[in-house]
Structures are given as C-alpha cells and as structure tokens.
C-alpha atoms as a PDB file:
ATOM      1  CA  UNK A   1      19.912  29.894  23.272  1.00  0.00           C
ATOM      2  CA  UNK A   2      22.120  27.822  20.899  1.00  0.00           C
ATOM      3  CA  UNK A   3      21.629  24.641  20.363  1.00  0.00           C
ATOM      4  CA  UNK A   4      23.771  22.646  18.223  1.00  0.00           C
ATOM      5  CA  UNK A   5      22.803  19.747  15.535  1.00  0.00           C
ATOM      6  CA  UNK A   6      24.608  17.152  14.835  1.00  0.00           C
ATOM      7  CA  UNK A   7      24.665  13.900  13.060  1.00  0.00           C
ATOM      8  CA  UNK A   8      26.145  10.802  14.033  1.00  0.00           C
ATOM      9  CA  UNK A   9      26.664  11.954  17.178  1.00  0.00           C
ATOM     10  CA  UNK A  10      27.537   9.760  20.544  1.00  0.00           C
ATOM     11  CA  UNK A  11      24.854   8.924  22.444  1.00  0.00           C
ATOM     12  CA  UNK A  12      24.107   7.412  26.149  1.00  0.00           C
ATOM     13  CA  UNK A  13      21.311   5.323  27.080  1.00  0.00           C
ATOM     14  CA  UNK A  14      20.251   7.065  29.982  1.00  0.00           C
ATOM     15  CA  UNK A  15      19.951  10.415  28.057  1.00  0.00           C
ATOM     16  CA  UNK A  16      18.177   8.632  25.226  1.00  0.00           C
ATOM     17  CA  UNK A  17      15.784   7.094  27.631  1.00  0.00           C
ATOM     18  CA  UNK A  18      14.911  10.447  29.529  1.00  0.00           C
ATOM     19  CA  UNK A  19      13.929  11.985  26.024  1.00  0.00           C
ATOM     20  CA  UNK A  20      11.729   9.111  25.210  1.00  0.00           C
ATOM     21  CA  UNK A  21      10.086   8.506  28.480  1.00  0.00           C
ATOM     22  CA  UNK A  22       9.411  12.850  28.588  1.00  0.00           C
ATOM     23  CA  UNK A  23       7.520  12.341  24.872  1.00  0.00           C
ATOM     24  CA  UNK A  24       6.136   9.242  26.509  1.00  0.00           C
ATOM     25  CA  UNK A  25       7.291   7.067  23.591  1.00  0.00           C
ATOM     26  CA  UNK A  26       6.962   3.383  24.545  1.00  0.00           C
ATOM     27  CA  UNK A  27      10.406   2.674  23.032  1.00  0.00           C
ATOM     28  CA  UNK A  28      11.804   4.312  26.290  1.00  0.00           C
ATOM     29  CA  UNK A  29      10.824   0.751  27.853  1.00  0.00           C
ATOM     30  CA  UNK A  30      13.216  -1.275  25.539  1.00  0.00           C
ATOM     31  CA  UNK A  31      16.312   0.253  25.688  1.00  0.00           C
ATOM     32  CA  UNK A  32      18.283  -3.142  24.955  1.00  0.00           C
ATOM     33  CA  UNK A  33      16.289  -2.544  21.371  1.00  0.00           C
ATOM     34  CA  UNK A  34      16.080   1.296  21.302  1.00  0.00           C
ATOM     35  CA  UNK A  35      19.580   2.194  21.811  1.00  0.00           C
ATOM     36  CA  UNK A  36      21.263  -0.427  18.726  1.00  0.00           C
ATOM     37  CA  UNK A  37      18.454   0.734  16.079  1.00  0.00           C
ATOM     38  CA  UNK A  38      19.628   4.488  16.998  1.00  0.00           C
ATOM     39  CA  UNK A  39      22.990   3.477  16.941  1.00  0.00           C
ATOM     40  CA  UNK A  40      22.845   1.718  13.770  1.00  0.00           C
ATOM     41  CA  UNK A  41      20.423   4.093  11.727  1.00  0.00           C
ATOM     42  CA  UNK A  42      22.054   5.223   8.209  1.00  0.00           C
ATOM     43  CA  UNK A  43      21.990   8.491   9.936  1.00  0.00           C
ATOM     44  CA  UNK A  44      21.236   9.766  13.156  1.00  0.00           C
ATOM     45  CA  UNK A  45      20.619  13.688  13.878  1.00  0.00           C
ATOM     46  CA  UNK A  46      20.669  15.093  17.087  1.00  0.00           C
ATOM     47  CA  UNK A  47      20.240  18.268  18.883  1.00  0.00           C
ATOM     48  CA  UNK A  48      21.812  19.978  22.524  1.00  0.00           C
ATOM     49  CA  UNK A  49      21.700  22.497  24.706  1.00  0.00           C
ATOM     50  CA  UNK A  50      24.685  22.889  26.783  1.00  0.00           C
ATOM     51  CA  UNK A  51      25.528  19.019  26.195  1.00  0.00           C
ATOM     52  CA  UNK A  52      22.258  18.391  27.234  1.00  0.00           C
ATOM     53  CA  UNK A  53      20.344  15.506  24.717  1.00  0.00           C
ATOM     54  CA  UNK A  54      16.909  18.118  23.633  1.00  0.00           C
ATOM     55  CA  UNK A  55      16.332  16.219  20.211  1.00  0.00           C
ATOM     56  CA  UNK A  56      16.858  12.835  18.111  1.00  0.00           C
ATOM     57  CA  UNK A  57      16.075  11.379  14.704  1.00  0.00           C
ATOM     58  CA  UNK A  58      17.223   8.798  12.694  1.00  0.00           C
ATOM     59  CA  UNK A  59      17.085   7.854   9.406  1.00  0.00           C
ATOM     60  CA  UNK A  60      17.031   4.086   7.856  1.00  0.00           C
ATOM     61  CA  UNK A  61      17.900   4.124   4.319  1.00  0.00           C
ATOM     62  CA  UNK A  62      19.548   2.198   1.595  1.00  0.00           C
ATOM     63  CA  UNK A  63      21.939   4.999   0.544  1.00  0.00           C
ATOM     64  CA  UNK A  64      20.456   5.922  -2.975  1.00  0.00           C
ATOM     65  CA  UNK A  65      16.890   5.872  -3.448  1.00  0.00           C
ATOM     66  CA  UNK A  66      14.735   5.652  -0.392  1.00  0.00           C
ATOM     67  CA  UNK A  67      14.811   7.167   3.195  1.00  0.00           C
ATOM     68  CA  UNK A  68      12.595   6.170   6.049  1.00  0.00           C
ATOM     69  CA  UNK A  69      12.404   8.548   9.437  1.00  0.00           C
ATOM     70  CA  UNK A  70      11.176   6.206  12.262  1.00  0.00           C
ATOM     71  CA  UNK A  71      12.064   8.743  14.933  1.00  0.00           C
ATOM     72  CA  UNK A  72      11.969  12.248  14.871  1.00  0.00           C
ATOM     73  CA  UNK A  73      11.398  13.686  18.793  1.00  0.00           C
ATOM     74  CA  UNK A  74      12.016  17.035  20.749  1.00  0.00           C
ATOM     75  CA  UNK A  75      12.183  17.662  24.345  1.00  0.00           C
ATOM     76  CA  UNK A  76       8.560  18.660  25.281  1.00  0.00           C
ATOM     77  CA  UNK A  77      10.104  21.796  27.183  1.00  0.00           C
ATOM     78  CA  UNK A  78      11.381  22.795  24.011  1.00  0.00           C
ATOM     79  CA  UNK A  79       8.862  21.893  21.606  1.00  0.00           C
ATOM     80  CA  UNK A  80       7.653  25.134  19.106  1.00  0.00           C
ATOM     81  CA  UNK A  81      11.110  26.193  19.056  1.00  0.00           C
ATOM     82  CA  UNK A  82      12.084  25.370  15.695  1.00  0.00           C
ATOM     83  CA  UNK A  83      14.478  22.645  17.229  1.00  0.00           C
ATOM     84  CA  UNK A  84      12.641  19.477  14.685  1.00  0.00           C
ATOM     85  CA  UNK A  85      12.624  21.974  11.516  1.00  0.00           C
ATOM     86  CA  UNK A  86      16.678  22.158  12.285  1.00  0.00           C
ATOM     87  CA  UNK A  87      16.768  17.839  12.745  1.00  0.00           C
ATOM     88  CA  UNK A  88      14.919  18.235   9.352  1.00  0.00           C
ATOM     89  CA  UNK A  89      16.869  20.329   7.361  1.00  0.00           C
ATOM     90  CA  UNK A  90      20.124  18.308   8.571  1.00  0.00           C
ATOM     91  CA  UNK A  91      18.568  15.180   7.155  1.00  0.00           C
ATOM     92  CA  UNK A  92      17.657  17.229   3.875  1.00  0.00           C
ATOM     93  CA  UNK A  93      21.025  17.740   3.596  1.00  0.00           C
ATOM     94  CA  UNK A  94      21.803  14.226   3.439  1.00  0.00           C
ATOM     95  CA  UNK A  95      18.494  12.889   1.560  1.00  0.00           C
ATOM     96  CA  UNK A  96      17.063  15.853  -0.303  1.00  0.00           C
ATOM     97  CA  UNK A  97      17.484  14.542  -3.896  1.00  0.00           C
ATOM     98  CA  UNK A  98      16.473  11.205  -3.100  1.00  0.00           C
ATOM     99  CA  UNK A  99      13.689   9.596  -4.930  1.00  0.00           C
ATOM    100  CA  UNK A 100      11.442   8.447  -1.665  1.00  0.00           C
ATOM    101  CA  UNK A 101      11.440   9.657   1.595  1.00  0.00           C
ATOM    102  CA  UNK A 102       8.712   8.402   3.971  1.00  0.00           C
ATOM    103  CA  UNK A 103       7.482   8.659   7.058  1.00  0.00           C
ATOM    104  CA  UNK A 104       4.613   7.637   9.654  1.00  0.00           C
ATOM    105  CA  UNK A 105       3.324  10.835  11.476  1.00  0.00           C
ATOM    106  CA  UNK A 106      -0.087  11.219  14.167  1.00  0.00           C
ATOM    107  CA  UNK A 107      -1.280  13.871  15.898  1.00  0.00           C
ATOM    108  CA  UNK A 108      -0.009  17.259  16.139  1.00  0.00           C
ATOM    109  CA  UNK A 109       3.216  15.703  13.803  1.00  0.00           C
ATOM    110  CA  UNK A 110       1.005  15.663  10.812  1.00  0.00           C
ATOM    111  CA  UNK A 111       0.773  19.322  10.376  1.00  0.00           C
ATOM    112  CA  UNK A 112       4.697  19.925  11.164  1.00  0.00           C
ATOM    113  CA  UNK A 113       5.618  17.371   8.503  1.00  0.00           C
ATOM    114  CA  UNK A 114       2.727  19.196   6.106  1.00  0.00           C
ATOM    115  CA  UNK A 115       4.533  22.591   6.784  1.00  0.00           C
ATOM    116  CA  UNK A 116       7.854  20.991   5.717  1.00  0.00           C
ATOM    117  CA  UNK A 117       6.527  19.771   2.472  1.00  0.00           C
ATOM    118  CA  UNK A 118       5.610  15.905   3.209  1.00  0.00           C
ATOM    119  CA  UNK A 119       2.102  14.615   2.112  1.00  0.00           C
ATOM    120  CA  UNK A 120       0.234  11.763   1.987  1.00  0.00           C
ATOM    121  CA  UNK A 121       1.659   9.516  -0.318  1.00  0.00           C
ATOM    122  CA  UNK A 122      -1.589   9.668  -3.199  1.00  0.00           C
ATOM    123  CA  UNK A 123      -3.849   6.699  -2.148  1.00  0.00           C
ATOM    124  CA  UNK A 124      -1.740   4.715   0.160  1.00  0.00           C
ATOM    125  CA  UNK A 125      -2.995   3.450   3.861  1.00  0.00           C
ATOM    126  CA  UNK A 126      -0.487   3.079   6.557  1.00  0.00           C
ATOM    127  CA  UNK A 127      -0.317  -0.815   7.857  1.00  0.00           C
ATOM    128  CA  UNK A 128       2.127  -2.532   9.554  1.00  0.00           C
ATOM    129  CA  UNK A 129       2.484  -5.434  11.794  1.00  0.00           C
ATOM    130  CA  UNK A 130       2.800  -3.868  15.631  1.00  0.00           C
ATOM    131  CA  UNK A 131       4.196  -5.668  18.162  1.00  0.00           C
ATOM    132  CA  UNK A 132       2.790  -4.401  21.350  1.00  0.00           C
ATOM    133  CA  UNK A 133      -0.914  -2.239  22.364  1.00  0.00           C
ATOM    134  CA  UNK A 134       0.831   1.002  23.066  1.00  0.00           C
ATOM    135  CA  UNK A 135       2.290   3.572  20.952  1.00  0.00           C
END
C-alpha cells in the first residue's frame, strides 16, 4: 500500500466532508466554514491512496515562533497504520525548530501525540470559547 503525503495539496469539498463525517467530526456539517480554514491554513498536509482523500491536517501559524494543529484526522479504515505519524513528520519538517507548537488532543489522540513527543504544556488548562454542544 503506498500512500502519498503531501502538503498544500488541492482539495474538494465533498472528499473533505466524507473524511469528517467517517471520524464523525462536527465540522463535516459546516462546510461553507470547514473548507476556507483548510484552504487557508499556513500549511495543510494530506495523505492518499490511489487519489483517494485517507488523511488531513492543517497547521495555523505565524511563520516563526508558534504553530497550532487544529486538525489532524485519518480515515477510520485506516487508522493504526502509521498514516498520522507520516502527517506528523511532514509538519516537523516545516515546524520542528519552532519555539511553540500546540495542540488540543482527547481520547485515544492523547497517547498518539504522547508517543510523538507532545506533553502537557506544565500547568496549563485547556479553555476556549465553543460555539456549538457537540464536538
């Protein structure tokens, strides 16, 4: 199986949309929002399998010091493959040496982030302001 990675790559909505709505990401159901943030991400990784959409990240950043990953999904069919490791490493090639990179991770995504070296950031508490009951 290859699969190839790629940043900055051309996207559709529809094939953006199936990916969401198979992690059963809410975003799925505001494409008209979903699909400009992607597109207009400082970076945005994905990954394919015979042209087929199986992964997308992005990264919002100002270009020096800090990086922020809002969205980091796989395919559930091809989840355990090593498919987010590879979305990873092509966005540590980008942001490696900068001074913050951050991150908002639940569920089984806090011990894949662990295993690639992120960690909760000393004493802080995650807040933000939500704008909607699911998630």
């Amino acid at each position: 199986m290859e699969i190839k990675i790629t940043t900055n790559d051309s996207i559709t909505e529809q094939e953006v949309i199936d990916l969401y709505q198979a992690n059963e990401w809410s975003s799925a159901n505001k494409p008209e929002k979903l699909l400009p943030a992607l597109r207009n991400s400082h970076t945005l990784v994905t990954a394919r399998l015979n042209g087929r959409l199986i992964g997308i990240g992005n990264a919002i950043s100002d270009g020096h010091l800090v990086v922020y990953y809002p969205h980091m999904l796989v395919h559930p069919e091809y989840h355990g493959k090593g498919i987010g490791k590879k979305m990873m490493a092509a966005m540590q090639s980008i942001y490696s040496e900068f001074h913050q990179q951050m991150l908002t991770a639940d569920g089984d995504a806090i011990n894949f982030y662990k295993a690639l070296g992120f960690e909760r950031a000393g004493k802080t508490e995650p807040m933000w302001i939500y704008a909607g009951d699911e998630h």
